[in-house]
Protein backbone atom coordinates (compact mmCIF):
# COMPACT_ATOMS: atom_id res chain seq x y z
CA UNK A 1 0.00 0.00 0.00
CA UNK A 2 2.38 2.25 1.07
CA UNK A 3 4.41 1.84 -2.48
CA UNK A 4 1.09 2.89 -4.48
CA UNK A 5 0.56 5.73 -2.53
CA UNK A 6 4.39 7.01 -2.99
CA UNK A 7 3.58 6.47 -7.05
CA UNK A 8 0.54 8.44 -6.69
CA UNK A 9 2.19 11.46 -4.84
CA UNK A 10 5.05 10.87 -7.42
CA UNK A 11 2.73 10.87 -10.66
CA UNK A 12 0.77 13.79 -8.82
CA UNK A 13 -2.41 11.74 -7.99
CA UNK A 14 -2.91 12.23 -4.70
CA UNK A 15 -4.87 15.09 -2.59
CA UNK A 16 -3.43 18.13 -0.74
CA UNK A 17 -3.74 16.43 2.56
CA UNK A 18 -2.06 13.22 1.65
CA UNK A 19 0.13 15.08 -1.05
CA UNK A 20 1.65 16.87 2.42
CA UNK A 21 1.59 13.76 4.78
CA UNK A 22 3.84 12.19 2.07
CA UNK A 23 6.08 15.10 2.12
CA UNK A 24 6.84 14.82 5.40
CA UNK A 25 7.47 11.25 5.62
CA UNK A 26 10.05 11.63 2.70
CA UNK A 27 11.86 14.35 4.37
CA UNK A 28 12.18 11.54 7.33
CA UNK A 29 12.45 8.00 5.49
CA UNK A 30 15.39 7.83 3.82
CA UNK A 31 14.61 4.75 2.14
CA UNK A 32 11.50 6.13 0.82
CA UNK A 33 13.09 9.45 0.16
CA UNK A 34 15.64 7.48 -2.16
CA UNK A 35 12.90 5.49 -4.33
CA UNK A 36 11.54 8.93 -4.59
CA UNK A 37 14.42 10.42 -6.24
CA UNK A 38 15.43 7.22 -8.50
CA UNK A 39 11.92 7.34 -9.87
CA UNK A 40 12.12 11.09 -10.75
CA UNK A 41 15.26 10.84 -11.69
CA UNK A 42 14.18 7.95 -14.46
CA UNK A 43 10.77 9.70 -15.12
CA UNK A 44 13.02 12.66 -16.04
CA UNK A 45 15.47 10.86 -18.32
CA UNK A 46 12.69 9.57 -20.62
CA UNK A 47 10.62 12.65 -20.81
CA UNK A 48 14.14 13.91 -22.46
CA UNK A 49 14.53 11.46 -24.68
CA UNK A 50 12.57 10.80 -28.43
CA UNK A 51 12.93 7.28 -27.95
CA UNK A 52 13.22 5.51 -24.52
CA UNK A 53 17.17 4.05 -23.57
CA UNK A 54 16.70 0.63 -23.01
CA UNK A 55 18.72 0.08 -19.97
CA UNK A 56 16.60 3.45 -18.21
CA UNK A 57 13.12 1.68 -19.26
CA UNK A 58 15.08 -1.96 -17.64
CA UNK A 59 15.96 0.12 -14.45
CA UNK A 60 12.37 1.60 -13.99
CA UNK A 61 10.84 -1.76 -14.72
CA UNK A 62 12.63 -3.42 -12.42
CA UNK A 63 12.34 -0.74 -10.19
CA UNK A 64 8.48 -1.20 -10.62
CA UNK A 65 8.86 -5.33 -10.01
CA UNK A 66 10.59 -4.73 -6.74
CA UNK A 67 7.44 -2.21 -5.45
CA UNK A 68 5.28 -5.53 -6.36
CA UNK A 69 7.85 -7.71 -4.24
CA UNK A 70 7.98 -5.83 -1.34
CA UNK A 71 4.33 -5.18 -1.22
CA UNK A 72 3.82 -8.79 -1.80
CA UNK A 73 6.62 -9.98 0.96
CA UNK A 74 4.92 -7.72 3.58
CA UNK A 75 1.36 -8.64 2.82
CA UNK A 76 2.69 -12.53 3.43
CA UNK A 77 4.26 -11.70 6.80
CA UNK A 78 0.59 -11.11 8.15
CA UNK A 79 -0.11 -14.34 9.90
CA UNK A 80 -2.96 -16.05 8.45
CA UNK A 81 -6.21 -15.39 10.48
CA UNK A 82 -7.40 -19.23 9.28
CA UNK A 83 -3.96 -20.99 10.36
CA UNK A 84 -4.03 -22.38 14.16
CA UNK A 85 -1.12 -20.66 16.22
CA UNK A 86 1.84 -22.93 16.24
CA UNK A 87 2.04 -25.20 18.67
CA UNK A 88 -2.15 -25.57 18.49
């Protein structure tokens, strides 16, 4: 979740409110602050460019396969509500 909201505030998508709450957390998270400028940076590149580089459109898609990962890897951290606790 917290990956599509960062591409929304990044593709200018997102309201005032949550526009500034973003902001904020950028100026704090450096991790998220980095992804931030990495996909500008990219976004910027191409918008330059007649035809796309092929290693830029490689970076952002892979870029855009490791949002999926880590979204995916944190949703399956959640312990499953229908699994017993170990040791059940």
């Amino acid at each position: 979740m917290v990956a599509r909201v960062l591409q929304k505030y990044l593709d200018g998508e997102t309201d005032e409110v949550t526009a500034r709450r973003v902001v904020v957390h950028l100026e704090d998270c450096r991790r998220c602050g980095l992804e931030a400028s990495v996909y500008q940076e990219i976004r910027s590149a191409l918008a330059r460019r007649a035809e796309p580089d092929v290693d830029a459109v490689a970076r952002l898609t892979a870029f855009g396969r490791s949002l999926v990962r880590d979204e995916q890897g944190r949703a399956g951290d959640e312990p499953d509500s229908a699994s017993p606790p170990a040791g059940a």
